[in-house]
Protein backbone atom coordinates (compact mmCIF):
# COMPACT_ATOMS: atom_id res chain seq x y z
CA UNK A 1 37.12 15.09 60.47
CA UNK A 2 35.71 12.08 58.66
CA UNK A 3 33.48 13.92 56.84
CA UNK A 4 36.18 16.26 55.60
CA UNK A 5 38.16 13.56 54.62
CA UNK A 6 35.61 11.70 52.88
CA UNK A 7 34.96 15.14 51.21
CA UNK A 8 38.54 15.16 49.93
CA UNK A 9 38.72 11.46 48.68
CA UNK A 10 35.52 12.14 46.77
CA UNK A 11 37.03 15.55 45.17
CA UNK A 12 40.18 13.78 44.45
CA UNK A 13 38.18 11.00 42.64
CA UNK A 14 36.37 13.42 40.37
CA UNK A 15 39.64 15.09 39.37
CA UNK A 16 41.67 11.99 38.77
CA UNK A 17 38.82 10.66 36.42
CA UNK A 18 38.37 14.18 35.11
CA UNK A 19 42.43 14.59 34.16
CA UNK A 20 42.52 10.84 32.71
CA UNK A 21 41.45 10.57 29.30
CA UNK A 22 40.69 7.40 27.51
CA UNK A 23 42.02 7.71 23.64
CA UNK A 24 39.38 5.73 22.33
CA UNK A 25 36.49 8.66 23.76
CA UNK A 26 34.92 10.07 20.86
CA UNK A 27 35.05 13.73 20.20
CA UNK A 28 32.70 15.77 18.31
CA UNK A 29 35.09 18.33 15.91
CA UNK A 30 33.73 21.98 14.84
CA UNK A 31 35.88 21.23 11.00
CA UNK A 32 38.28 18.83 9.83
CA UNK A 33 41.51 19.65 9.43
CA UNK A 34 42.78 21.18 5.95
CA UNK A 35 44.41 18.31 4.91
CA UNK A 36 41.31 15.60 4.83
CA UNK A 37 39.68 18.35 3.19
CA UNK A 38 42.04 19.06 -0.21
CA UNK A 39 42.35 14.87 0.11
CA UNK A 40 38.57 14.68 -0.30
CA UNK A 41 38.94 17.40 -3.60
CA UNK A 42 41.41 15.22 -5.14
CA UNK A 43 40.10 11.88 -4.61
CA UNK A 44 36.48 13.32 -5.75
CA UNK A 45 38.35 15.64 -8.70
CA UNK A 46 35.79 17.94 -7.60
CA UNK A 47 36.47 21.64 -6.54
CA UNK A 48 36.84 22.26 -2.80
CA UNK A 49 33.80 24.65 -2.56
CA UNK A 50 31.12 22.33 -3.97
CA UNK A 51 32.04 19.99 -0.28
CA UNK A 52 29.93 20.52 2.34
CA UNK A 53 30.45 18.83 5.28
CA UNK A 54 27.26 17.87 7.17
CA UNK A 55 27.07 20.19 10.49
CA UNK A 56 27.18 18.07 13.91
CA UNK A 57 28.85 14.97 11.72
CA UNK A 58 32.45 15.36 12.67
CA UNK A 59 33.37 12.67 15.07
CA UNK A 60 36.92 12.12 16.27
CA UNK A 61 38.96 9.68 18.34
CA UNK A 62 42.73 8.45 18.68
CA UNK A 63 43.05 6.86 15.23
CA UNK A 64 40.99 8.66 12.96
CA UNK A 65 37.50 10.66 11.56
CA UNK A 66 34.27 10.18 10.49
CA UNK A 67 32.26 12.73 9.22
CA UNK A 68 28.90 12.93 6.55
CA UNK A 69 29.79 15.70 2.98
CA UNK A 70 27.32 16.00 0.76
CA UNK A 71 28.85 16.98 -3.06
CA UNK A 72 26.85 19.91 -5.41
CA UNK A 73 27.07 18.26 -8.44
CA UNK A 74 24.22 17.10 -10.15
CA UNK A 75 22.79 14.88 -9.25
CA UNK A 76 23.63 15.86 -5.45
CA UNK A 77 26.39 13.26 -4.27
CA UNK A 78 26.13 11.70 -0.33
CA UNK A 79 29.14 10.41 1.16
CA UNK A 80 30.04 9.05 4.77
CA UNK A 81 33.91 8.83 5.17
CA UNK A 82 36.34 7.18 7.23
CA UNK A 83 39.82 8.87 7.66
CA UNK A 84 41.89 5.83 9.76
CA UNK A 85 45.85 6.10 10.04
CA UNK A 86 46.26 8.48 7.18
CA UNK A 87 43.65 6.06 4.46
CA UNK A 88 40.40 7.80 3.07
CA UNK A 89 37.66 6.03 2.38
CA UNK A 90 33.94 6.42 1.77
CA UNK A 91 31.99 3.49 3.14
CA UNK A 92 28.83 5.19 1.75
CA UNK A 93 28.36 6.98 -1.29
CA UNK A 94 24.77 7.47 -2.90
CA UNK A 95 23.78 9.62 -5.47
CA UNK A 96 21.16 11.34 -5.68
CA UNK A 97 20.61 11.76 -1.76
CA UNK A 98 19.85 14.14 0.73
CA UNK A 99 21.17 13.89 4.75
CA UNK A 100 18.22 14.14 7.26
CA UNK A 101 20.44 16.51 9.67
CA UNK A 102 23.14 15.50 11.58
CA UNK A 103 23.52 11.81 12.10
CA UNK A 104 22.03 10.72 15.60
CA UNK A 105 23.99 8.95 18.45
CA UNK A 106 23.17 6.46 20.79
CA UNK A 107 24.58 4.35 23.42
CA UNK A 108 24.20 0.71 23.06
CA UNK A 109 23.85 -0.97 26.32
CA UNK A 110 27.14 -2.52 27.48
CA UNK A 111 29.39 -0.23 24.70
CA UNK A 112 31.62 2.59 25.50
CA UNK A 113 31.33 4.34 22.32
CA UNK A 114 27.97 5.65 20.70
CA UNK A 115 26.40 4.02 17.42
CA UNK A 116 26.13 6.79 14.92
CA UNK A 117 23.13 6.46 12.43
CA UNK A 118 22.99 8.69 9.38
CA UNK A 119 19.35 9.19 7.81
CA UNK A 120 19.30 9.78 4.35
CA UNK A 121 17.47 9.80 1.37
CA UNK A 122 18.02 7.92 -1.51
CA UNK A 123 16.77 7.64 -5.03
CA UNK A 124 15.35 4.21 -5.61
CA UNK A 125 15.35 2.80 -9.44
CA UNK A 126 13.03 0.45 -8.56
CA UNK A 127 10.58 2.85 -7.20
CA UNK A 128 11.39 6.04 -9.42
CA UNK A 129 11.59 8.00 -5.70
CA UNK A 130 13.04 8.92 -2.72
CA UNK A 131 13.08 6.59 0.09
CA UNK A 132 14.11 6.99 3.64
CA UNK A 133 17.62 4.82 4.42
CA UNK A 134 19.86 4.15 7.48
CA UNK A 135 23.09 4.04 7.77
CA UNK A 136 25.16 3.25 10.65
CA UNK A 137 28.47 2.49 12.25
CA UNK A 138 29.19 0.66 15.88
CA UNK A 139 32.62 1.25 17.25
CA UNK A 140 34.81 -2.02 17.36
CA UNK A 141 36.90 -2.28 20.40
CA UNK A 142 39.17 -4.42 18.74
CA UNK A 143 40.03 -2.77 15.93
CA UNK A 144 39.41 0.85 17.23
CA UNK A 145 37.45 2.15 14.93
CA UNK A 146 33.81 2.93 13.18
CA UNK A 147 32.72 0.66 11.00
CA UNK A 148 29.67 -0.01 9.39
CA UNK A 149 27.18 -2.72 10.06
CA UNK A 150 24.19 -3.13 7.72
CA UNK A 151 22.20 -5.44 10.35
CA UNK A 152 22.89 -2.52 12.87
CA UNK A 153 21.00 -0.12 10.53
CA UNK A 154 17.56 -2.56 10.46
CA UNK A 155 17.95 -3.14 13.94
CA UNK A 156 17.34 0.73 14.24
CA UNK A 157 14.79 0.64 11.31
CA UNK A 158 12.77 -1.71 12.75
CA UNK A 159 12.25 0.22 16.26
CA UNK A 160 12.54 -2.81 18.53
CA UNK A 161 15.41 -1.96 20.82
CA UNK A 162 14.64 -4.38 23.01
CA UNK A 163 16.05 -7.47 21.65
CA UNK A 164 20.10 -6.55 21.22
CA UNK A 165 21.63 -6.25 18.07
CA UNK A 166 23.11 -8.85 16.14
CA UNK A 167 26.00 -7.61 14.89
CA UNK A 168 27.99 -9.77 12.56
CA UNK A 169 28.72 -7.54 9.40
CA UNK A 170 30.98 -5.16 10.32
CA UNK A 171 32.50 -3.62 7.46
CA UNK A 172 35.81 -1.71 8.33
CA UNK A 173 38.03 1.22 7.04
CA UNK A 174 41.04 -0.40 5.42
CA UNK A 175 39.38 -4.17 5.31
């Protein structure tokens, strides 16, 4: 009898954790919805066919989006936006660039959202050619949203994980 109770508790468990859901969970999205997209065409003044939104980019929680387009135009345009309680905004924009693929996640020890780190390539004046960059964004629980953090992008640059980040430079949508 004990074991079948203890069997219950622990099915219970799993399906009260399974039915609660914690708005501030990201979400990966298959497309955006309409509306982001014609915002993006005006704001840009660029036709709607020339966006391309980067596959596997669209990430999603209770008060907004973040998602990596890349822009035909010439040269080709990289943008990372923010879509936060109805305000658009592109915290990175780089021309010319190219995405490496889909941004890459990763859970931070001791953080409840993942880091998401966008590899591009950028033109460099200095250098007259590409060169590989990071961006990426660290969820503030506080605010409740993505936002990007330049010393968060080295930290992942440098490939020693083992020392936590510093992170003091948050730059957020609507700051």
């Amino acid at each position: 009898m004990k074991i079948i109770w203890a069997s219950f508790l622990f099915f219970a468990t799993l399906a009260s954790g399974a039915c609660a859901k914690d708005d501030t969970t990201i979400q990966t999205k298959e497309e955006l919805p309409p509306e982001i997209l014609d915002l993006i065409s005006t704001t840009e003044k660029i036709n709607s066919e020339k966006i391309h939104i980067l596959s596997e980019s669209i990430f999603t929680w209770k008060q907004g989006y973040i998602f990596g387009v890349e822009i035909d135009d010439k040269p080709k345009i990289c943008l990372i936006y923010t879509f936060v309680n109805n305000k658009l905004e592109a915290p990175f924009s780089y021309a010319p660039c190219d995405f490496y693929g889909p941004p890459a996640t990763n859970l931070r020890q001791g953080e409840t959202n993942p880091d998401l780190i966008y590899k591009t390539n950028i033109a460099s004046p200095i250098h007259g050619v590409g060169v590989n960059h990071l961006v990426a964004f660290a969820f503030d629980e506080n605010k409740e949203t993505y936002c990007e953090s330049k010393s968060l992008a080295l930290w992942y640059q440098s490939g020693n994980q083992k020392n936590p980040a510093h992170l003091n430079d948050f730059i957020c949508p609507g700051k």
